[in-house]
N, C-alpha and C. Protein backbone atom coordinates (compact mmCIF):
# COMPACT_ATOMS: atom_id res chain seq x y z
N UNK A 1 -22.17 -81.97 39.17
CA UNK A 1 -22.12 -80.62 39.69
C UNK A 1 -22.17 -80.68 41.21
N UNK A 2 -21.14 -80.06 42.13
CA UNK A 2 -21.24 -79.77 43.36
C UNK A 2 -21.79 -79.08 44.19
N UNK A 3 -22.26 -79.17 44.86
CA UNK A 3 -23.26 -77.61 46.14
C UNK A 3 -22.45 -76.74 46.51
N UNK A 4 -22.59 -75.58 46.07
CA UNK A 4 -21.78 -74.67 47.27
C UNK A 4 -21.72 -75.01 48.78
N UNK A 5 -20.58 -74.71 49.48
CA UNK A 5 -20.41 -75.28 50.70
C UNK A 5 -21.55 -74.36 51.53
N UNK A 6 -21.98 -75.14 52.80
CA UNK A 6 -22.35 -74.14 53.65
C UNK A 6 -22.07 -73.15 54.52
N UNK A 7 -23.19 -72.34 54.32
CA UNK A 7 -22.24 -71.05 55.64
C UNK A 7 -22.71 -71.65 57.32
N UNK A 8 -21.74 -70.75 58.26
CA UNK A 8 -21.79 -71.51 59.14
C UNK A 8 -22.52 -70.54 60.30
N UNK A 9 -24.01 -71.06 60.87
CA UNK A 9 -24.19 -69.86 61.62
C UNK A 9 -23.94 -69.79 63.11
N UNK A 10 -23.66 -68.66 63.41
CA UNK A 10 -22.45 -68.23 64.04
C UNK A 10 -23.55 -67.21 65.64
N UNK A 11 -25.04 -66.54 65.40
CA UNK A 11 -25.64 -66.00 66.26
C UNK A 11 -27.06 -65.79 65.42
N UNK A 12 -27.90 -65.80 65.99
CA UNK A 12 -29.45 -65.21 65.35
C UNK A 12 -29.92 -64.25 66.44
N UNK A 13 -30.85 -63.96 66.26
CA UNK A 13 -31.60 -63.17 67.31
C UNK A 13 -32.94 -62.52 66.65
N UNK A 14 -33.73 -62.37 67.95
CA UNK A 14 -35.11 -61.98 67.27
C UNK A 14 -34.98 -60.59 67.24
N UNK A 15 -35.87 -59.74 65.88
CA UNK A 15 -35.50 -58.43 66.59
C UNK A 15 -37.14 -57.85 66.57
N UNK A 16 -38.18 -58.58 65.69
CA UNK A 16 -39.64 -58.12 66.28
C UNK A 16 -40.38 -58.93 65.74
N UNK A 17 -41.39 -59.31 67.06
CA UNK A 17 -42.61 -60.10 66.74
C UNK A 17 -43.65 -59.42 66.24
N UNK A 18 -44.10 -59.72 64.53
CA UNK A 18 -45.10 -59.17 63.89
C UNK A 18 -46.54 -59.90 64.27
N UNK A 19 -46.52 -60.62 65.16
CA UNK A 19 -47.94 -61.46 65.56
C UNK A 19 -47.98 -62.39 64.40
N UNK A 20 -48.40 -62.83 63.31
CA UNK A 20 -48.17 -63.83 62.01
C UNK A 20 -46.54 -63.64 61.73
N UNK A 21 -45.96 -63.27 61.82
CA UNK A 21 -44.33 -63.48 61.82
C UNK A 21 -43.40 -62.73 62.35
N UNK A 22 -41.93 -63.44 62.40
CA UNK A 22 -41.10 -62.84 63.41
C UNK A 22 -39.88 -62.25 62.60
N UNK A 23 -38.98 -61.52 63.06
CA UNK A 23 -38.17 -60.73 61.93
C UNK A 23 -37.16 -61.43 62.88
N UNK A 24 -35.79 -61.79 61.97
CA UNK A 24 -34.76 -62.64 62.76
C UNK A 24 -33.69 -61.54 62.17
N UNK A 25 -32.36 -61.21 62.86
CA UNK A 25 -30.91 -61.25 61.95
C UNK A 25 -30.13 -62.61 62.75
N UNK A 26 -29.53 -63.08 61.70
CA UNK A 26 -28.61 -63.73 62.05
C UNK A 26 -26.96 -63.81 61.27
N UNK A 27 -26.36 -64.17 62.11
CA UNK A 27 -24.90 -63.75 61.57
C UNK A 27 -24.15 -64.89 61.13
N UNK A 28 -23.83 -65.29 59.68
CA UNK A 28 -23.34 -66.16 59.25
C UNK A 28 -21.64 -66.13 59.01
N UNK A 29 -21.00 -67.27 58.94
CA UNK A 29 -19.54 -66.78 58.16
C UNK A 29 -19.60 -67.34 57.22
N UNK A 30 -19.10 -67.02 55.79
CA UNK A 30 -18.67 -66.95 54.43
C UNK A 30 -17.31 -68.53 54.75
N UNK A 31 -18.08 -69.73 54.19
CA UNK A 31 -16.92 -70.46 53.99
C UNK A 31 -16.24 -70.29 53.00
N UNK A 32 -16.18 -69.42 52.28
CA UNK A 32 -15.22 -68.69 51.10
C UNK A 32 -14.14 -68.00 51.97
N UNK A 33 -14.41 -67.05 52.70
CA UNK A 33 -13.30 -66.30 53.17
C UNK A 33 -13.64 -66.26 54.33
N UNK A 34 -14.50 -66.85 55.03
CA UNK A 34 -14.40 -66.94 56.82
C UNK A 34 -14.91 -65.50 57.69
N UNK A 35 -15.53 -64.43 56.31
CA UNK A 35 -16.08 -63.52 57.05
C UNK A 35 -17.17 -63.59 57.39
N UNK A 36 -17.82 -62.46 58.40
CA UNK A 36 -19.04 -62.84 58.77
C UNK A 36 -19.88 -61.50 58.19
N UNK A 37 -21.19 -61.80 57.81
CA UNK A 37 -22.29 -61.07 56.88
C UNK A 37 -23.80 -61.78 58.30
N UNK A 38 -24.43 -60.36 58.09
CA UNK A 38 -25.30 -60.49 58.50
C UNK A 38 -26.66 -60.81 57.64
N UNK A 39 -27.74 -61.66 57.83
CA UNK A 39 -28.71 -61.99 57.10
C UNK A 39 -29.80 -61.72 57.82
N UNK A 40 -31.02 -61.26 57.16
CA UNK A 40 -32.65 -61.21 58.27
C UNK A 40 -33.47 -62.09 57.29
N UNK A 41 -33.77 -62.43 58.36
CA UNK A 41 -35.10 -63.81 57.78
C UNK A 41 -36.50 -63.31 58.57
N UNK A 42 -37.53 -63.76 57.99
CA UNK A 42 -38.83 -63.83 58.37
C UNK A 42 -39.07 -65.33 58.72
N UNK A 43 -39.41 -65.55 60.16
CA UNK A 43 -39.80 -66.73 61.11
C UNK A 43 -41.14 -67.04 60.66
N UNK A 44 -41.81 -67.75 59.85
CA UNK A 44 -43.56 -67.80 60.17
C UNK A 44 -44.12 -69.13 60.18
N UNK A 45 -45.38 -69.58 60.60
CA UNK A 45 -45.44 -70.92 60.67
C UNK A 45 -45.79 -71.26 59.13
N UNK A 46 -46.47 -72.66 59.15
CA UNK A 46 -46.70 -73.09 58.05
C UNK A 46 -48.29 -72.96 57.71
N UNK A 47 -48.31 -72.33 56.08
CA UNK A 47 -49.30 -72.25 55.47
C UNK A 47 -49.92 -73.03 54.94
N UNK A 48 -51.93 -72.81 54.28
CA UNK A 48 -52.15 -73.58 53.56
C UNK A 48 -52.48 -73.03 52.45
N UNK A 49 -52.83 -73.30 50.98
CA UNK A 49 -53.75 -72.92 49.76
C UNK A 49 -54.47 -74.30 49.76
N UNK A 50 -55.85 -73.52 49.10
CA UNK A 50 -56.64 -74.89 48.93
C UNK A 50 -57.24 -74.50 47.16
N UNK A 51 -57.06 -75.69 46.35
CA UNK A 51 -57.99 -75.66 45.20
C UNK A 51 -58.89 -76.27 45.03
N UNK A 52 -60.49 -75.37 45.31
CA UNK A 52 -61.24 -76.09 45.92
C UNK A 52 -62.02 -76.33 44.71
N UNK A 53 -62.82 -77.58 44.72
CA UNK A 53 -63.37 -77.93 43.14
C UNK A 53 -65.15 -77.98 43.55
N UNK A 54 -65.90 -77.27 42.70
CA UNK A 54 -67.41 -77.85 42.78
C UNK A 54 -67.97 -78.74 42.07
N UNK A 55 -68.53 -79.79 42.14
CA UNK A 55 -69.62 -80.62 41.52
C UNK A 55 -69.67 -79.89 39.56
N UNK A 56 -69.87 -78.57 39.74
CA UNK A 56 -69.94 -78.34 38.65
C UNK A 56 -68.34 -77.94 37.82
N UNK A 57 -67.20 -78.53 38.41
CA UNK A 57 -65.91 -77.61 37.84
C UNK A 57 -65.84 -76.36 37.89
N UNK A 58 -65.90 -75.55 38.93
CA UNK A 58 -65.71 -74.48 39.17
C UNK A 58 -64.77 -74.37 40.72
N UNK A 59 -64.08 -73.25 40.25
CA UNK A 59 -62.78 -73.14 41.30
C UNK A 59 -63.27 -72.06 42.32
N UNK A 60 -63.25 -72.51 43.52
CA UNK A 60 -63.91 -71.73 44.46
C UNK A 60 -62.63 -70.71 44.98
N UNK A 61 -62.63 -69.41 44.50
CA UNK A 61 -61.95 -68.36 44.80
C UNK A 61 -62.41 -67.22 45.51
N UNK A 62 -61.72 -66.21 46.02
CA UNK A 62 -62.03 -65.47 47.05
C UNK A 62 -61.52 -64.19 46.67
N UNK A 63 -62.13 -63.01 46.58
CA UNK A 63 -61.38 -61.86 46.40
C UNK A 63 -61.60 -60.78 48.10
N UNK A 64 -60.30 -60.34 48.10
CA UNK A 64 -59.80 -59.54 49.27
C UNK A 64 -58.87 -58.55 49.44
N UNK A 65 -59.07 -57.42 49.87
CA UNK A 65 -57.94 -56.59 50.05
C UNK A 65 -56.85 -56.74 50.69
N UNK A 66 -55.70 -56.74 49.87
CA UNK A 66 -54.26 -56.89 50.43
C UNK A 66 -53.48 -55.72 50.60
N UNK A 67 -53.00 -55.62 52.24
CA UNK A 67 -52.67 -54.18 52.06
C UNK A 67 -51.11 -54.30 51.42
N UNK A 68 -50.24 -55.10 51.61
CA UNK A 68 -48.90 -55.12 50.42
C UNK A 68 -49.16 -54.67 49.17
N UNK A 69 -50.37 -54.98 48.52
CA UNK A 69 -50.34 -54.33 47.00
C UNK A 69 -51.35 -53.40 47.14
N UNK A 70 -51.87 -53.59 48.15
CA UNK A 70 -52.79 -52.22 47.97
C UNK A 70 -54.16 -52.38 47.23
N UNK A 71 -54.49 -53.25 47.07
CA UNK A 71 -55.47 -53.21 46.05
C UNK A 71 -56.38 -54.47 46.70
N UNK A 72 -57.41 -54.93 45.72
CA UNK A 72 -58.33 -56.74 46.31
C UNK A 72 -57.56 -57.47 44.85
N UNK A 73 -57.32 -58.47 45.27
CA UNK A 73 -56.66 -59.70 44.68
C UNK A 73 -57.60 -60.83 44.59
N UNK A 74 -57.46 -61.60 43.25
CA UNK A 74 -58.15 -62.43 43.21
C UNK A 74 -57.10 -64.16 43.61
N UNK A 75 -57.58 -64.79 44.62
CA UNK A 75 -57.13 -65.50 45.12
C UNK A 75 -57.72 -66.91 45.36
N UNK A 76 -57.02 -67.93 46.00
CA UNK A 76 -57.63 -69.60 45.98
C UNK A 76 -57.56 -69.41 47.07
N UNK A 77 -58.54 -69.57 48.79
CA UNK A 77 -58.67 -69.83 50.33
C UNK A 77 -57.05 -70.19 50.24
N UNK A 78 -56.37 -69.70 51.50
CA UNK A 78 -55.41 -70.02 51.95
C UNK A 78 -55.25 -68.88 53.67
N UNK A 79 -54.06 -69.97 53.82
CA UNK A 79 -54.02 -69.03 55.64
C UNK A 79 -52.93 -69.88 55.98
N UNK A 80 -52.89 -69.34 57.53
CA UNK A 80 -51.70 -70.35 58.57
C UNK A 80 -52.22 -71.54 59.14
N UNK A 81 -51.74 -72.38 59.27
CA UNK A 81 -51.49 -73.63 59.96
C UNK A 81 -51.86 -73.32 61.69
N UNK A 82 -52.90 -73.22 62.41
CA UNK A 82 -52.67 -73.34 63.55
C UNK A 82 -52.12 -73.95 64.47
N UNK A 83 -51.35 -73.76 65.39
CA UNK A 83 -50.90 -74.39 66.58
C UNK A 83 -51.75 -75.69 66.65
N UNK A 84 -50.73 -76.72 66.85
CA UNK A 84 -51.89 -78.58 67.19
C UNK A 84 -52.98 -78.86 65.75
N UNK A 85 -52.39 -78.06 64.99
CA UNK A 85 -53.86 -78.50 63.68
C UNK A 85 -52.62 -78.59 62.49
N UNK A 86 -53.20 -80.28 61.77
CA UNK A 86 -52.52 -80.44 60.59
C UNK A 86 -52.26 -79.76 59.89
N UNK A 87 -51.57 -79.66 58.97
CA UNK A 87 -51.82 -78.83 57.24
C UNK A 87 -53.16 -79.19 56.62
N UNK A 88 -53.49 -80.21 56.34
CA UNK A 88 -55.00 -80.76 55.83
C UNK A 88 -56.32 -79.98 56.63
N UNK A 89 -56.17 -80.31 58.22
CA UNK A 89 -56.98 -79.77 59.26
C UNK A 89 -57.27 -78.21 58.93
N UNK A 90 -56.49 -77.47 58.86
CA UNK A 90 -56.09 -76.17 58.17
C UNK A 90 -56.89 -76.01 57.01
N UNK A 91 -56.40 -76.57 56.07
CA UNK A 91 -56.86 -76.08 54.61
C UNK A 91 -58.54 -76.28 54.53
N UNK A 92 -58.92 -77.29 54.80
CA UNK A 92 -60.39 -77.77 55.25
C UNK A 92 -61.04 -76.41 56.20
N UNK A 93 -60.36 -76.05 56.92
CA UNK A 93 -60.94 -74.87 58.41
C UNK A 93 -61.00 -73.28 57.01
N UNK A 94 -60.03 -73.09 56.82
CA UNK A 94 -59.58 -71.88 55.75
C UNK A 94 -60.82 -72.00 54.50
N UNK A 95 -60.84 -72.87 54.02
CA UNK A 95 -61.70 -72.89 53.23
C UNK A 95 -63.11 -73.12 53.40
N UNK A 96 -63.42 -73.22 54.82
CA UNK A 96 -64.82 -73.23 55.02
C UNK A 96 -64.99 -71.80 55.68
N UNK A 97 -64.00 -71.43 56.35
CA UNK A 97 -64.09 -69.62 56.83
C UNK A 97 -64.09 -68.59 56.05
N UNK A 98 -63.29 -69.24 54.86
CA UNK A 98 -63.01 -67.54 53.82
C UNK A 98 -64.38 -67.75 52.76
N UNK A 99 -64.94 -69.35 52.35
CA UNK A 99 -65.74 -69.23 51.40
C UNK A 99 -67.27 -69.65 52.28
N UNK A 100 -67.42 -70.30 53.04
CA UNK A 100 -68.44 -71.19 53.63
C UNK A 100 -68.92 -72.42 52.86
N UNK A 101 -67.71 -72.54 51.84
CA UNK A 101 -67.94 -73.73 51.34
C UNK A 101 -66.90 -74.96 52.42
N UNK A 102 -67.17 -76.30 51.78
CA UNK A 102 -66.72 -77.45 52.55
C UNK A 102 -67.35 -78.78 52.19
N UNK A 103 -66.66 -79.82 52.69
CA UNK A 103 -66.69 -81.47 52.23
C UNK A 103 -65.83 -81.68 51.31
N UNK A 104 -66.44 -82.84 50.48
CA UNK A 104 -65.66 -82.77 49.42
C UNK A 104 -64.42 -84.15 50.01
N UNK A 105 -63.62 -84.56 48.72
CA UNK A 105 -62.52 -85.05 49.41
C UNK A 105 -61.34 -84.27 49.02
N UNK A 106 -60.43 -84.44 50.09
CA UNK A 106 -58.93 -83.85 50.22
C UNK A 106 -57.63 -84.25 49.55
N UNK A 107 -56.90 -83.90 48.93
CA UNK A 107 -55.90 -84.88 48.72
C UNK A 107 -54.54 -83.76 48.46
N UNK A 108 -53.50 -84.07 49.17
CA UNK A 108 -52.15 -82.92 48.93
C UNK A 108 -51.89 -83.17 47.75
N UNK A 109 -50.97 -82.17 47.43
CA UNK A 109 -50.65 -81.40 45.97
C UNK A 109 -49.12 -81.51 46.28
N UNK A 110 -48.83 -81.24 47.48
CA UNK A 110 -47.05 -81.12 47.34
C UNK A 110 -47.22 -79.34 48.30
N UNK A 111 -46.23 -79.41 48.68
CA UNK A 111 -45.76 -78.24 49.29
C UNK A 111 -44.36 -77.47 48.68
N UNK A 112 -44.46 -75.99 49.26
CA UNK A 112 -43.05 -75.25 48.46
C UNK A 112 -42.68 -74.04 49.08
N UNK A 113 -41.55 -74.02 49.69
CA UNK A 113 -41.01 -72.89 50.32
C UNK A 113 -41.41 -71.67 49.53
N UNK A 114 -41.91 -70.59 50.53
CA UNK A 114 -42.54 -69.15 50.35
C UNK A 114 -41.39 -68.48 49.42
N UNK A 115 -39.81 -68.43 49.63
CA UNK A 115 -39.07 -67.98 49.39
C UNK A 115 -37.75 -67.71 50.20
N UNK A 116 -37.22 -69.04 49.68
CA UNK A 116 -35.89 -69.26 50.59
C UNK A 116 -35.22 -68.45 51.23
N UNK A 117 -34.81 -67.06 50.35
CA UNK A 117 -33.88 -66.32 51.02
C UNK A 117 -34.52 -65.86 52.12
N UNK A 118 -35.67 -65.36 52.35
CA UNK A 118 -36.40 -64.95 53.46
C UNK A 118 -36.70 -65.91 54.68
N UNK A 119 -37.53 -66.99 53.91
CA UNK A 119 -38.64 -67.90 54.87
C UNK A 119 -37.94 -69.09 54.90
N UNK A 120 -38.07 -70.05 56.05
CA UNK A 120 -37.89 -71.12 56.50
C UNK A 120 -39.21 -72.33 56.23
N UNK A 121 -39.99 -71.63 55.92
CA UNK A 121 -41.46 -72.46 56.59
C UNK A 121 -42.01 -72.86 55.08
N UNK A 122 -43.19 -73.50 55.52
CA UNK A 122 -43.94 -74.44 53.81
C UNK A 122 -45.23 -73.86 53.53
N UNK A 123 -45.54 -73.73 52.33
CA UNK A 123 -47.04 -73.73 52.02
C UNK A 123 -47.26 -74.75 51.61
N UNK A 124 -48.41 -75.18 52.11
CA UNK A 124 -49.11 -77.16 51.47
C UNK A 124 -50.33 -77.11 50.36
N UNK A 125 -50.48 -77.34 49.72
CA UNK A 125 -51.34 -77.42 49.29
C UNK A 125 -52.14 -78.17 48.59
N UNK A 126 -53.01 -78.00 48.93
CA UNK A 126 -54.34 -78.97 48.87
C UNK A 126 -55.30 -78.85 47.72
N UNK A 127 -55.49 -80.13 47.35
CA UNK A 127 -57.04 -79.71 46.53
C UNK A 127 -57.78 -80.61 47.16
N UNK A 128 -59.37 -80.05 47.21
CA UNK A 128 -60.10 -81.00 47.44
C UNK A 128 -61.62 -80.33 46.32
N UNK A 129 -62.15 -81.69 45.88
CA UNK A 129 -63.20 -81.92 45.29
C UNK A 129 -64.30 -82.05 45.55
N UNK A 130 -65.44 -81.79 45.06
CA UNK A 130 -66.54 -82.16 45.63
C UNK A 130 -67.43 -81.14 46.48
N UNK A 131 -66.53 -79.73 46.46
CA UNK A 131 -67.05 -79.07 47.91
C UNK A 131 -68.34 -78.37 47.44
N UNK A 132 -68.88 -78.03 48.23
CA UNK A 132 -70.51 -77.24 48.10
C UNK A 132 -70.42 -76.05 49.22
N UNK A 133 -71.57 -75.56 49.09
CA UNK A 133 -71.74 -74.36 50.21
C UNK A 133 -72.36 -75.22 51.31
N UNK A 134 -71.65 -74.67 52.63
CA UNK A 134 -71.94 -75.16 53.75
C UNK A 134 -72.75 -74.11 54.73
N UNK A 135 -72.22 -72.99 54.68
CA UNK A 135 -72.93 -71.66 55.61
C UNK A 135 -72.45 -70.38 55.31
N UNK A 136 -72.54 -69.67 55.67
CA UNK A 136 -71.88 -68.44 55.53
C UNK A 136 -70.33 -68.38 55.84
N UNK A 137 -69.82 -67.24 54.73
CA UNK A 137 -68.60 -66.89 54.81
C UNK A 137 -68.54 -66.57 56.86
N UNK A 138 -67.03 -67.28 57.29
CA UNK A 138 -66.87 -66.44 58.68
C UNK A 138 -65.73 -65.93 58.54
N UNK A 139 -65.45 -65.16 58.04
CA UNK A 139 -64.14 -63.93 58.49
C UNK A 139 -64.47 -63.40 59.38
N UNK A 140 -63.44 -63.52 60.09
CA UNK A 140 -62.82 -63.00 61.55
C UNK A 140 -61.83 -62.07 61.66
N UNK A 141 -61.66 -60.90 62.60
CA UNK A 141 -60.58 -60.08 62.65
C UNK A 141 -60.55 -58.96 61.37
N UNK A 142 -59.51 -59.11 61.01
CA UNK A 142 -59.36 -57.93 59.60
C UNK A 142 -59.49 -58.74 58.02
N UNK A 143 -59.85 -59.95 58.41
CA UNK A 143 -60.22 -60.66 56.90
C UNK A 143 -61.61 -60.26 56.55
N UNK A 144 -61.60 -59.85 55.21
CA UNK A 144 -63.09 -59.69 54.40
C UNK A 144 -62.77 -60.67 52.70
N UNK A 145 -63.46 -61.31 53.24
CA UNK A 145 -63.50 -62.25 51.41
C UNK A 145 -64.76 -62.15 50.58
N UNK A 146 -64.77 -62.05 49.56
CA UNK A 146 -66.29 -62.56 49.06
C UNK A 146 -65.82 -63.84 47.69
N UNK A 147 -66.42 -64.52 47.54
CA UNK A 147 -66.57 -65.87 47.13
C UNK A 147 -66.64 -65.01 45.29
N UNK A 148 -65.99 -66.39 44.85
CA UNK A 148 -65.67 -66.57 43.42
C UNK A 148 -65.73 -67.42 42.90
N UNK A 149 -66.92 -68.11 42.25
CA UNK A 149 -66.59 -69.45 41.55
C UNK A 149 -65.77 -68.71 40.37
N UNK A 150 -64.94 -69.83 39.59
CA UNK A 150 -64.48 -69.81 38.38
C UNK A 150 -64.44 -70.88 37.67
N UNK A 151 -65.27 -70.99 36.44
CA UNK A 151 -64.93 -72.29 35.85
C UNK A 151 -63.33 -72.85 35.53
N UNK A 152 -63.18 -73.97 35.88
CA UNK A 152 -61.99 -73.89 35.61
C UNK A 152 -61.20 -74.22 34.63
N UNK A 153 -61.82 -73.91 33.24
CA UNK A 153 -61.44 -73.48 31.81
C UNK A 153 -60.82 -72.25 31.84
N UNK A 154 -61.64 -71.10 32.50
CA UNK A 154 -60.72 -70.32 32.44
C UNK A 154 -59.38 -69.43 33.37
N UNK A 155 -59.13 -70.46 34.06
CA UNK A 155 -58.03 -69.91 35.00
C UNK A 155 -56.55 -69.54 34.36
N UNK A 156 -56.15 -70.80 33.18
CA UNK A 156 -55.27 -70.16 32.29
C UNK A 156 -55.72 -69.12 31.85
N UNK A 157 -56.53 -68.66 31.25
CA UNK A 157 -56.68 -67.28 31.04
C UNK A 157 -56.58 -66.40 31.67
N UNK A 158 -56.92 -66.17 33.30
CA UNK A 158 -56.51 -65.38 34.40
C UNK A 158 -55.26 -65.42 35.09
N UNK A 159 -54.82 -65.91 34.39
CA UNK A 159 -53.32 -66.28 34.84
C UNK A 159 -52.49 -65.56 33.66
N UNK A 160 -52.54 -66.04 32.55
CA UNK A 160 -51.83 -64.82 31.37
C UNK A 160 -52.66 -63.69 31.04
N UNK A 161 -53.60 -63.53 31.60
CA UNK A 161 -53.58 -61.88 31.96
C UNK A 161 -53.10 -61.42 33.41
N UNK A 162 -52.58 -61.86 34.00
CA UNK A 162 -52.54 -61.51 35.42
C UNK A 162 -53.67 -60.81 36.38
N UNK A 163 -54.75 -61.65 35.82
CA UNK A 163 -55.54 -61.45 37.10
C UNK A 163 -55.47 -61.92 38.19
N UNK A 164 -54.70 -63.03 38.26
CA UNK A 164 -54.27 -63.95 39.56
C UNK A 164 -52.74 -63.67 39.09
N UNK A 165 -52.10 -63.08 39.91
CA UNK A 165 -50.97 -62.38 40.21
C UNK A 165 -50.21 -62.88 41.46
N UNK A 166 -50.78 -63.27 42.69
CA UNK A 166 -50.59 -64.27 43.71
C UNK A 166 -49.29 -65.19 43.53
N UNK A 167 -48.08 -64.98 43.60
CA UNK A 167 -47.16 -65.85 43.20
C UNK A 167 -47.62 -67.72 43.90
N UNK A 168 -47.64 -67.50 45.37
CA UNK A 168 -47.96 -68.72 46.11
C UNK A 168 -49.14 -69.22 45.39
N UNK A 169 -50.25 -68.68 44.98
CA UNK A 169 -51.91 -68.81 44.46
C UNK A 169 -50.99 -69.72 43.13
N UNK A 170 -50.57 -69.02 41.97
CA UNK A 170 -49.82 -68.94 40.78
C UNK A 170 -49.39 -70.86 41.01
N UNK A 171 -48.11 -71.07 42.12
CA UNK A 171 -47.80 -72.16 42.12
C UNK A 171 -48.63 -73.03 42.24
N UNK A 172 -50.02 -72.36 43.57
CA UNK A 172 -50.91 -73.67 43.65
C UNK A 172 -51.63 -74.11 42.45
N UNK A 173 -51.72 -73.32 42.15
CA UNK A 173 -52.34 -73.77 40.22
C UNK A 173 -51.55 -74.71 39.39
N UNK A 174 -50.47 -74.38 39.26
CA UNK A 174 -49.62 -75.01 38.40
C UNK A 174 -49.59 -76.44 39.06
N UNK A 175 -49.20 -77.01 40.65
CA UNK A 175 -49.34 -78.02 41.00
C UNK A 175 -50.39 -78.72 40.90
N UNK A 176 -51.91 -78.03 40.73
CA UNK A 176 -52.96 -78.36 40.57
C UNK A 176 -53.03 -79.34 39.12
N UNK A 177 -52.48 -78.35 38.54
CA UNK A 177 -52.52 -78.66 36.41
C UNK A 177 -51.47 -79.90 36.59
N UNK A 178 -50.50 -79.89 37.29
CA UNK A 178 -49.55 -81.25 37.45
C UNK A 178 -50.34 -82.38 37.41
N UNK A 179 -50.92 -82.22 38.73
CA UNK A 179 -51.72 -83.34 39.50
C UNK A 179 -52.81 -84.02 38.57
N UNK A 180 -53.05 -82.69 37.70
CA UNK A 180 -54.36 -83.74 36.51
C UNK A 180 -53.69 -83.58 35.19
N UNK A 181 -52.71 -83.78 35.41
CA UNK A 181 -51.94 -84.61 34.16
C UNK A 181 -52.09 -82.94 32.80
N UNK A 182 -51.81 -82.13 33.18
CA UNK A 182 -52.07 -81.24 31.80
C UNK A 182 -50.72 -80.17 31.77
């Protein structure tokens, strides 16, 4: 089976900086017929999820209000990649800010585009084991989390009920269940 050919781009331009991401159009031509179609992408850096494990098998989760759905979501620590700081560096920082847990050891999971047609950029994700409470939750700015262990027997179950609804959260799970062989 062959790839569709590529389109060829032809101009981009920014048209607004959302502070966590940038709104692009750019103008492609159709190597089918050589016309040109305009496309908008979302610019953002790279993310992390972390599946964080306790001593006792429990999945350290975070619930928070998301204003896209409107509602608090039950979620696994995740955030952006800062400027000069790894993906690992990241997921380790995220997960000691949203839960005040931390340690533990680290190990990647694999990474996976947010959603091609839109995004350019990666979410990484991480599990690490071992973690405990370190200090208090620090949310900063407009983040509010409060901490969730979950055993992690039952996350398939929160998952076919859609309590974890989180598509990105959703994958980090599934890579998680990869990674230990199930």
């Amino acid at each position: 089976m062959q790839d569709p050919p590529a389109w060829e781009l032809v101009a981009r331009e920014e048209l607004q900086d959302c502070a966590v991401f940038r709104v692009t159009r750019s103008l492609a031509r159709s190597p089918r017929t050589g016309e040109l179609h305009p496309f908008y992408g979302i610019v953002a850096d790279a993310w992390v999820n972390v599946v964080a494990l306790t001593a006792a098998d429990e999945v350290v989760m975070v619930r928070q209000w998301r204003h896209g759905a409107e509602r608090v979501t039950l979620e696994i620590p995740g955030g952006i990649v800062d400027p000069g700081e790894s993906p690992a560096e990241a997921a380790a920082r995220e997960l000691l800010e949203e839960t005040g847990f931390g340690g533990g050891r680290l190990e990647p999971l694999g990474s996976v585009n947010p959603n091609p047609a839109l995004f350019g950029n990666r979410v990484h994700t991480f599990l690490i084991r071992g973690v405990a409470p370190l200090g208090p939750v620090q949310n900063a700015g407009t983040e509010e989390t409060s901490v969730v262990l979950v055993p992690r027997g039952e996350i398939p179950a929160l998952l076919r009920a859609e309590a974890i609804d989180h598509a990105l959260v959703v994958a980090a799970l599934f890579r998680f269940q990869l990674a230990e062989g199930r």
